[in-house]
N, C-alpha and C. Protein backbone atom coordinates (compact mmCIF):
# COMPACT_ATOMS: atom_id res chain seq x y z
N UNK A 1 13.48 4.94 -1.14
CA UNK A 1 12.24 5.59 -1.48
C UNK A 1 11.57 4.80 -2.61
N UNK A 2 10.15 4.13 -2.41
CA UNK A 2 9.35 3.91 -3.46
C UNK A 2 8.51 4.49 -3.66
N UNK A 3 7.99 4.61 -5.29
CA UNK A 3 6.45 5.18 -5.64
C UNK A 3 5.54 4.21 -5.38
N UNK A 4 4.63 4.86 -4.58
CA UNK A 4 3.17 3.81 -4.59
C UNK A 4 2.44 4.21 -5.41
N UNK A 5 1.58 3.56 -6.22
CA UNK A 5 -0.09 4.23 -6.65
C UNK A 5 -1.20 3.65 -5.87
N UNK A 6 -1.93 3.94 -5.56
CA UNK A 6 -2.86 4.16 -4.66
C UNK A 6 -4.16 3.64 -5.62
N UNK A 7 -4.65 2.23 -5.68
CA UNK A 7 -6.03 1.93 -6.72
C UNK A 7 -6.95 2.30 -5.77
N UNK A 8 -7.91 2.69 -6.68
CA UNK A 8 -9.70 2.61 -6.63
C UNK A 8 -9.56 3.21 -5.08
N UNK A 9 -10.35 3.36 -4.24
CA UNK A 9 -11.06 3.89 -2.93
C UNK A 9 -9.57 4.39 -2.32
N UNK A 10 -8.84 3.88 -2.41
CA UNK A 10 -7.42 4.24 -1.37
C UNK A 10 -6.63 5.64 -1.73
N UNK A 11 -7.17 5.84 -2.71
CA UNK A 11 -6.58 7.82 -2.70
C UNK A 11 -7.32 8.53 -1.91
N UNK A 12 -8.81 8.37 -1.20
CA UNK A 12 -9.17 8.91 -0.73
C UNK A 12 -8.61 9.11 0.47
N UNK A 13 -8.24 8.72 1.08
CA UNK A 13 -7.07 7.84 2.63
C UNK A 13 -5.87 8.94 2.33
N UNK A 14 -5.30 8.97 1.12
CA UNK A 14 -4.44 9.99 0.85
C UNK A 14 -4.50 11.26 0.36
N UNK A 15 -5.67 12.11 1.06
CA UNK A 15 -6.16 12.85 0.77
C UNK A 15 -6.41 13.54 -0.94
N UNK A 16 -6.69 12.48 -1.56
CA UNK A 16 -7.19 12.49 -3.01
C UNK A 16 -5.57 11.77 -4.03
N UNK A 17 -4.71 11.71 -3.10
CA UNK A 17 -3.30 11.91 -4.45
C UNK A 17 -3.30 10.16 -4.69
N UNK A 18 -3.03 9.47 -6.00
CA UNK A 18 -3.16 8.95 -6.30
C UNK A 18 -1.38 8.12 -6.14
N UNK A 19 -0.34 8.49 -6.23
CA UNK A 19 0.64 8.78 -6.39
C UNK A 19 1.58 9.24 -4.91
N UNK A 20 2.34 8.14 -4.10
CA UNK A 20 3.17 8.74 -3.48
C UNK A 20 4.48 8.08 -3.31
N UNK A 21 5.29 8.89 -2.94
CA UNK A 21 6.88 8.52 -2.58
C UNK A 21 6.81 8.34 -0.73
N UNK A 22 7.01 7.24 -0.40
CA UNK A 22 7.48 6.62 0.88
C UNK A 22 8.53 5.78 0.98
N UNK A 23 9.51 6.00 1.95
CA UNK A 23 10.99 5.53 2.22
C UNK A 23 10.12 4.24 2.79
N UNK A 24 10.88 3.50 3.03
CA UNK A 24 9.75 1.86 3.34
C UNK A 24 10.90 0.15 2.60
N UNK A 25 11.31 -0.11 3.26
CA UNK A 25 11.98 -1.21 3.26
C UNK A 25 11.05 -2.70 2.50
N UNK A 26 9.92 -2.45 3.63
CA UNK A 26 9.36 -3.98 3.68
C UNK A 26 7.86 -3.23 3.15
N UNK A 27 6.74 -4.23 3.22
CA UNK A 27 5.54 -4.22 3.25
C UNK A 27 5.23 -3.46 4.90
N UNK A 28 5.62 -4.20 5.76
CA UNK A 28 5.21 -3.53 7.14
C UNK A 28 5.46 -2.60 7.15
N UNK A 29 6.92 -1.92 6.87
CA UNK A 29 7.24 -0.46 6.95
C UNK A 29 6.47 0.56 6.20
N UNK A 30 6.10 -0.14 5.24
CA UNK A 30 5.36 0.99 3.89
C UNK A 30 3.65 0.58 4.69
N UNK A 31 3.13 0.28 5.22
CA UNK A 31 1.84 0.35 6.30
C UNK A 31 1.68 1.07 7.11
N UNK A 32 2.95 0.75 8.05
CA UNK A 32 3.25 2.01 9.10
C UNK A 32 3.55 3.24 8.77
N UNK A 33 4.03 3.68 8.08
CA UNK A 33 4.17 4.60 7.68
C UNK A 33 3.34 5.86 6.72
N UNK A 34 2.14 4.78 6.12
CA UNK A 34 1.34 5.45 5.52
C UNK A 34 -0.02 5.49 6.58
N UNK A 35 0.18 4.48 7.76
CA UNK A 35 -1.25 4.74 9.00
C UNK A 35 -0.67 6.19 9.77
N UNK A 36 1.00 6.18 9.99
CA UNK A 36 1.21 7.72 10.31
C UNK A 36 0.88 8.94 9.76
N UNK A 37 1.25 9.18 8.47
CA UNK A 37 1.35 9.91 7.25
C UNK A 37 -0.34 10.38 7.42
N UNK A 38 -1.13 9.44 7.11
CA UNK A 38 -2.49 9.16 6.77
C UNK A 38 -3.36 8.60 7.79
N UNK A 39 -3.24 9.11 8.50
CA UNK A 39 -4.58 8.59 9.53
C UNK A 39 -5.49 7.59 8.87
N UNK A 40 -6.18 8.22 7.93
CA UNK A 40 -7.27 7.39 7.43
C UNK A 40 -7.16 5.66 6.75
N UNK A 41 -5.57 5.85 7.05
CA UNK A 41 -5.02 4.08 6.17
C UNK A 41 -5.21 3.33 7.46
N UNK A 42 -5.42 3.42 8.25
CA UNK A 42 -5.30 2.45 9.07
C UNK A 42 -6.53 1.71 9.52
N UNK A 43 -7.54 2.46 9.23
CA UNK A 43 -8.69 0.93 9.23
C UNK A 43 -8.58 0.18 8.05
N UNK A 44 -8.63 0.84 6.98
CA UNK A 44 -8.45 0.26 5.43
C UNK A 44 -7.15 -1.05 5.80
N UNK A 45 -5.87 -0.57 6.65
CA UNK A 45 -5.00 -1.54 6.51
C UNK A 45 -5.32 -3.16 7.53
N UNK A 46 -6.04 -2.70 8.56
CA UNK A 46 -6.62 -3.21 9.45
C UNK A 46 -7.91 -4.38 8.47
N UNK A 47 -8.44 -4.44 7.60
CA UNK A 47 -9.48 -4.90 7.00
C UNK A 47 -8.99 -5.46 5.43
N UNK A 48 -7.55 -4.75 5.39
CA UNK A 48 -6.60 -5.84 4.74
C UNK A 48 -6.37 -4.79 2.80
N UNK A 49 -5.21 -4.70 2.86
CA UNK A 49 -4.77 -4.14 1.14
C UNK A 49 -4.02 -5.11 1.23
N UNK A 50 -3.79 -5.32 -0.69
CA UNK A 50 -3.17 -5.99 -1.25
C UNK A 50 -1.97 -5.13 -1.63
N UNK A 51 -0.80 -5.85 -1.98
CA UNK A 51 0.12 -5.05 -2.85
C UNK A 51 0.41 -5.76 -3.94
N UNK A 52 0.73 -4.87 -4.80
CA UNK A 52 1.12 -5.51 -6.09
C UNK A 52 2.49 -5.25 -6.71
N UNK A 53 3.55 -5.95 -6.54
CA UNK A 53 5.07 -5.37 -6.25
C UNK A 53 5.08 -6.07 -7.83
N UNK A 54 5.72 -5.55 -9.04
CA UNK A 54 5.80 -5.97 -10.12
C UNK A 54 5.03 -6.72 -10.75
N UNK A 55 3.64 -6.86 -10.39
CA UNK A 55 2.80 -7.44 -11.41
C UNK A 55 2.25 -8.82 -10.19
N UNK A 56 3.13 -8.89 -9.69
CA UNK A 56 2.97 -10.00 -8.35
C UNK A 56 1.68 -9.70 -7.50
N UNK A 57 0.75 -10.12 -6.82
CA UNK A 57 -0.15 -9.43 -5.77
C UNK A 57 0.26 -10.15 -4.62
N UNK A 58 0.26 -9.65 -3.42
CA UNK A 58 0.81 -10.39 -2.03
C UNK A 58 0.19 -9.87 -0.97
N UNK A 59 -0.49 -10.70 -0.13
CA UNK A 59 -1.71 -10.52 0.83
C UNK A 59 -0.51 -10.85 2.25
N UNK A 60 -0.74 -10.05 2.78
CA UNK A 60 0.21 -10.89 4.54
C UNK A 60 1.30 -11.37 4.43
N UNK A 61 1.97 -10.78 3.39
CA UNK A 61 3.12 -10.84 3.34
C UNK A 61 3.98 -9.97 3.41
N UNK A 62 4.29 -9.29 4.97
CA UNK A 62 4.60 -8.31 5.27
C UNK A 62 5.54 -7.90 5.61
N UNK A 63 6.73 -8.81 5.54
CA UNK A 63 8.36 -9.15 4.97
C UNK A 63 8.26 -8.84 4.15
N UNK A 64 7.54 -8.71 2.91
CA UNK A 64 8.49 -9.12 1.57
C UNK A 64 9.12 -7.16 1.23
N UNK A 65 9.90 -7.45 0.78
CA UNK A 65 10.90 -6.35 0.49
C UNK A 65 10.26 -5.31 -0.37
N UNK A 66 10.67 -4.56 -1.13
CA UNK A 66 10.27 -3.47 -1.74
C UNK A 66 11.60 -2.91 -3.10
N UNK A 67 11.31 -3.56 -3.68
CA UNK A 67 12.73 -3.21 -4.39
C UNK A 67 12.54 -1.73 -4.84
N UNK A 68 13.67 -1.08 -4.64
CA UNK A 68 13.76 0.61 -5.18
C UNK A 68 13.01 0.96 -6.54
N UNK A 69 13.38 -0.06 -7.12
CA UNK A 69 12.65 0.73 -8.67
C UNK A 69 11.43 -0.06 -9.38
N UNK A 70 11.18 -1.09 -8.33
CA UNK A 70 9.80 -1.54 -8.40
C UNK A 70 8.42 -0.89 -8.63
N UNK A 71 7.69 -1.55 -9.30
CA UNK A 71 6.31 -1.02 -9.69
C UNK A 71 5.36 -1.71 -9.11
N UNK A 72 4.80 -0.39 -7.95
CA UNK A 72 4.36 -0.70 -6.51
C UNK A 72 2.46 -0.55 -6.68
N UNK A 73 1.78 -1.09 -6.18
CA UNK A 73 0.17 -0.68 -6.29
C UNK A 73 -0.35 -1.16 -5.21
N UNK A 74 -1.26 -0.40 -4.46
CA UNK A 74 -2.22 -0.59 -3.51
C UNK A 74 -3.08 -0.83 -3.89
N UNK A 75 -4.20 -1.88 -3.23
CA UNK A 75 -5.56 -2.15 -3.70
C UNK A 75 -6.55 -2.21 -2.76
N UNK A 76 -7.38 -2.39 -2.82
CA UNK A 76 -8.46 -2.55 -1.57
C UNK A 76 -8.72 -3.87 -1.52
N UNK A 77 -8.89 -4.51 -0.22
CA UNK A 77 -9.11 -6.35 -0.75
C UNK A 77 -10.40 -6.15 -0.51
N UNK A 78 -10.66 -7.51 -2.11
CA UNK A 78 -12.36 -7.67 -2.89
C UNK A 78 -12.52 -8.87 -1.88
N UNK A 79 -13.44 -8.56 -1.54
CA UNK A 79 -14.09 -10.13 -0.82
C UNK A 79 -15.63 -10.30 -1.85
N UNK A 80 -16.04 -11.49 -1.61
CA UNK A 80 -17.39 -11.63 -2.15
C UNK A 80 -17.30 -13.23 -2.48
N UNK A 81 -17.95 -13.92 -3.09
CA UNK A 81 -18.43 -15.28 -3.30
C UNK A 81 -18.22 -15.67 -4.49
């Protein structure tokens, strides 16, 4: 089980909670599981979040692991020029 926090626009997806606990191995698993959970994550995941696993940010990297007591963050990916 990890805690996610949920930045900027992406609590809305979780019906307002900022804050959740999902069992989730990898990056893929913790996606799938929150497009189940949450209907609304799955265009957002589709158009691309970042994670931020200890201070790290990691785009498509959807292997990478999830350590248990890691400090986990969702983001919305910034595009622009």
């Amino acid at each position: 089980m990890v805690e996610v926090t949920l930045w900027g626009s992406l609590s809305a997806a979780a019906g307002g909670q900022s804050k959740l606990d999902i069992e989730a191995k990898d990056i893929r698993e913790l996606f799938r599981k929150l497009a189940e959970q949450y209907p609304a994550f799955e265009p957002l995941i589709d158009r691309g979040i970042a994670v931020a696993i200890d201070g790290t940010i990691y785009r498509d990297t959807w292997s990478k692991e999830l350590p248990p007591e890691a400090e986990i963050f969702l983001l919305p990916r910034l595009a622009g020029g």
